[in-house]
Protein backbone atom coordinates (compact mmCIF):
# COMPACT_ATOMS: atom_id res chain seq x y z
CA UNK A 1 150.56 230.69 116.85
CA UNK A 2 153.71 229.33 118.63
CA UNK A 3 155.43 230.44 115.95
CA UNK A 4 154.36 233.82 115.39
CA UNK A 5 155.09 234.55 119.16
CA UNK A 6 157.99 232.77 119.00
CA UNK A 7 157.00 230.71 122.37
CA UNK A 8 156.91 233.85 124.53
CA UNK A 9 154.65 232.73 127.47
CA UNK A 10 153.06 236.55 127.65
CA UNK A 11 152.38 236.84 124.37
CA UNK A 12 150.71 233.41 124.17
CA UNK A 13 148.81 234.22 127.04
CA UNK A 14 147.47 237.67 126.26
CA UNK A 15 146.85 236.20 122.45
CA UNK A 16 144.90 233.46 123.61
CA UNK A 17 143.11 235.62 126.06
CA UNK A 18 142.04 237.84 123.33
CA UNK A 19 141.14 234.24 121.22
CA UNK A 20 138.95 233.63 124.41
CA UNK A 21 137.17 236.92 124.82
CA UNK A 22 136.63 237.89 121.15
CA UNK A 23 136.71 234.89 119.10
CA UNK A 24 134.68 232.43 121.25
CA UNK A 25 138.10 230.30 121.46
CA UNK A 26 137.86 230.10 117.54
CA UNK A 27 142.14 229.27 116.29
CA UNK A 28 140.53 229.16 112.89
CA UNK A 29 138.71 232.57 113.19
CA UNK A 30 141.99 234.34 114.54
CA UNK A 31 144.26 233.00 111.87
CA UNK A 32 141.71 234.36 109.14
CA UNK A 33 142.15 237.77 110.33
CA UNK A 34 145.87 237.44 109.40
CA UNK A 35 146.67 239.57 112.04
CA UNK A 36 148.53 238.99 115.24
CA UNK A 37 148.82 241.84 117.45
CA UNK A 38 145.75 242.06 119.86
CA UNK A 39 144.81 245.18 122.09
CA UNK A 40 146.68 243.53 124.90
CA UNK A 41 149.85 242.71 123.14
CA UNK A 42 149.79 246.31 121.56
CA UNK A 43 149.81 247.73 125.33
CA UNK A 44 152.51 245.79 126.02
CA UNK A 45 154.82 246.43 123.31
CA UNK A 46 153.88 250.49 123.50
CA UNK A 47 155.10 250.38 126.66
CA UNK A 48 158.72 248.77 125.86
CA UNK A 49 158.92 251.16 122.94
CA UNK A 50 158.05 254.11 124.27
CA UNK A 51 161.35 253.70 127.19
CA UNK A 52 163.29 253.14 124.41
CA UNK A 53 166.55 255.83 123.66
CA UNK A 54 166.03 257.33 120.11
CA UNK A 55 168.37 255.21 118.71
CA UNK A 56 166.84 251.52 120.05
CA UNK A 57 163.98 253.10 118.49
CA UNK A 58 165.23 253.79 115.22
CA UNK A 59 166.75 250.38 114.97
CA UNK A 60 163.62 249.01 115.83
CA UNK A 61 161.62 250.90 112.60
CA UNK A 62 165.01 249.56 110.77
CA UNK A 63 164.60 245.71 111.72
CA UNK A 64 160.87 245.90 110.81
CA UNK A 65 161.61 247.67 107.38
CA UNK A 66 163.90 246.04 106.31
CA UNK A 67 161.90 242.12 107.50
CA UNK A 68 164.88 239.83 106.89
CA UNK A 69 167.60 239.58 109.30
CA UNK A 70 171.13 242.29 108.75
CA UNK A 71 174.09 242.95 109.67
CA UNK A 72 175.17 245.88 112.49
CA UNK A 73 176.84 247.11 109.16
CA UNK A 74 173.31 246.65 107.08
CA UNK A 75 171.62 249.06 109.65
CA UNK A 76 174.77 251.23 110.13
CA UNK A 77 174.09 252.28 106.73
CA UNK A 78 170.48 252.71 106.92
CA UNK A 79 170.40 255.12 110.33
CA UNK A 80 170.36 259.06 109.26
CA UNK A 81 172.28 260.90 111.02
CA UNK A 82 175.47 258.17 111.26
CA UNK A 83 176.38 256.60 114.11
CA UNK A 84 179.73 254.57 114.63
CA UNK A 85 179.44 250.73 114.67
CA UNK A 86 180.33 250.49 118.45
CA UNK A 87 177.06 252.44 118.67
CA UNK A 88 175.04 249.75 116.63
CA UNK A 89 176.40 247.20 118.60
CA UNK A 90 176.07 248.37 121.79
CA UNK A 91 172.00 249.47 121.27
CA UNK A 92 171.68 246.00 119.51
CA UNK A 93 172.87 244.39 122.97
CA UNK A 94 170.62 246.59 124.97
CA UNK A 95 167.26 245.81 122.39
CA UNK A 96 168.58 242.19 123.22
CA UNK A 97 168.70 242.11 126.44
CA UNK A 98 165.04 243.61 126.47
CA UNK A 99 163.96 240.76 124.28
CA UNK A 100 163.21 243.00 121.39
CA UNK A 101 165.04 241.77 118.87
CA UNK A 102 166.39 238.21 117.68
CA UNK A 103 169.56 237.32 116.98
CA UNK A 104 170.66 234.10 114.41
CA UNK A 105 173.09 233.50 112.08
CA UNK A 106 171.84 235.63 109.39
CA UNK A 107 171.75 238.30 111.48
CA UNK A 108 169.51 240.58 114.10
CA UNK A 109 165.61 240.87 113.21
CA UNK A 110 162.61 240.79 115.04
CA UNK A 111 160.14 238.47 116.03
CA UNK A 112 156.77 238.58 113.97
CA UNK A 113 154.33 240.03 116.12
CA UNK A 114 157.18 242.87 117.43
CA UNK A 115 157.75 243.78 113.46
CA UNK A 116 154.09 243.62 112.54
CA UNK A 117 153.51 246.19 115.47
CA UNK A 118 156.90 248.14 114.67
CA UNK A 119 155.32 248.56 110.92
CA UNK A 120 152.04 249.50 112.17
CA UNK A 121 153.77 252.15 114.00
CA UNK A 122 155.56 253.49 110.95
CA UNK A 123 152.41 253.64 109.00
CA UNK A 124 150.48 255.72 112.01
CA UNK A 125 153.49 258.01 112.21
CA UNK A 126 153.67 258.43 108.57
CA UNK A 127 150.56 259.27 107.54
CA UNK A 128 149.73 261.78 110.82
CA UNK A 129 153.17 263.71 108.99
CA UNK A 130 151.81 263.52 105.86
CA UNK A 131 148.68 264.94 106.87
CA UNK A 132 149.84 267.54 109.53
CA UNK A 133 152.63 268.46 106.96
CA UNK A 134 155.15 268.32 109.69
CA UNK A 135 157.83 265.93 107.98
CA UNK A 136 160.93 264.65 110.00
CA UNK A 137 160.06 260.97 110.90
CA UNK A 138 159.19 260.55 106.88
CA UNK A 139 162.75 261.49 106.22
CA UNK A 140 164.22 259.31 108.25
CA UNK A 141 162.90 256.02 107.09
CA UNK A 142 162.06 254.20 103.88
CA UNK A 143 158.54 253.27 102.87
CA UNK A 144 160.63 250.42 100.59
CA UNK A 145 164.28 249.35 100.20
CA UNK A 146 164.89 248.10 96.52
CA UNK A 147 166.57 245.03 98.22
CA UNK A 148 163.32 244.56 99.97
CA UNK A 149 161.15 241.34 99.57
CA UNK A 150 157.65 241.71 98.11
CA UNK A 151 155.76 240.96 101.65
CA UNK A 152 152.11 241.97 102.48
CA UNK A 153 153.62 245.19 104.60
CA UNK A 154 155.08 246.56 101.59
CA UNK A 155 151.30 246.95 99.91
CA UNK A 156 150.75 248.89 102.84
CA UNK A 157 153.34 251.10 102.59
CA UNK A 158 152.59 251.29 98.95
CA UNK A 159 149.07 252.35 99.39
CA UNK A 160 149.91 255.52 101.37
């Protein structure tokens, strides 16, 4: 659990309220829904995203598509329209300071529980387009990068 929440005190603390309240305190039963964003956590992070600018935003469907840490140049060339690299930089410093994203090495990405609820997010927003007809999000992101990883999110994507 410490590791999916990456320490964050809140998260821990609404997660194992949740444990609490719906689980009868059961670790074992939580991990074997192999899920780890709770009502409480979901309030939380819909709250951050929706102050987000458009672009914060779009980086934020970006990190959680693409799962594996990138560049500023890896999601320069995945945002439609283009935007300069200054831009990138200056959003990724702003997500950072909010404690959105993560930053190592290898690159900027997410921690679990924020990408798990970023993909969710895609999926909702994908499939009320698909069935309202009213396509512009769709065309914005990828379901799945060739470059991509096999991971359990792209099954979901896959059975849309």
């Amino acid at each position: 659990m410490i590791e999916s929440y990456r320490g964050n005190p809140l998260t821990l603390k609404i997660a194992a309220t949740s444990i609490l309240d719906l689980l009868n305190g059961s670790i074992a039963d939580f991990l074997q829904q192999g899920t780890i964003v709770f009502n409480g956590i979901c309030n939380l992070l819909a709250r951050q995203i929706q102050r987000l600018s458009p672009l914060e935003a779009q980086i934020m469907y970006w990190l959680a598509i693409n799962r594996e840490p990138v560049s500023a140049a890896q999601l320069q060339a995945d945002i439609v329209p283009a935007v300069s690299r200054s831009q990138i930089v200056e959003t990724l410093e702003s997500l950072n300071w909010r404690a959105l994203i993560e930053i190592n090495t290898a690159g900027f990405t997410q921690q679990p529980v924020v990408m798990e609820y970023m993909i969710d997010q895609l999926i909702k927003q994908v499939c009320t387009e698909i069935t309202t007809g009213t396509i512009q999000f769709f065309n914005r992101y990828a379901l799945m990068k060739a470059t991509a990883k096999d991971y359990s999110e792209t099954a979901k994507f896959a059975s849309l």
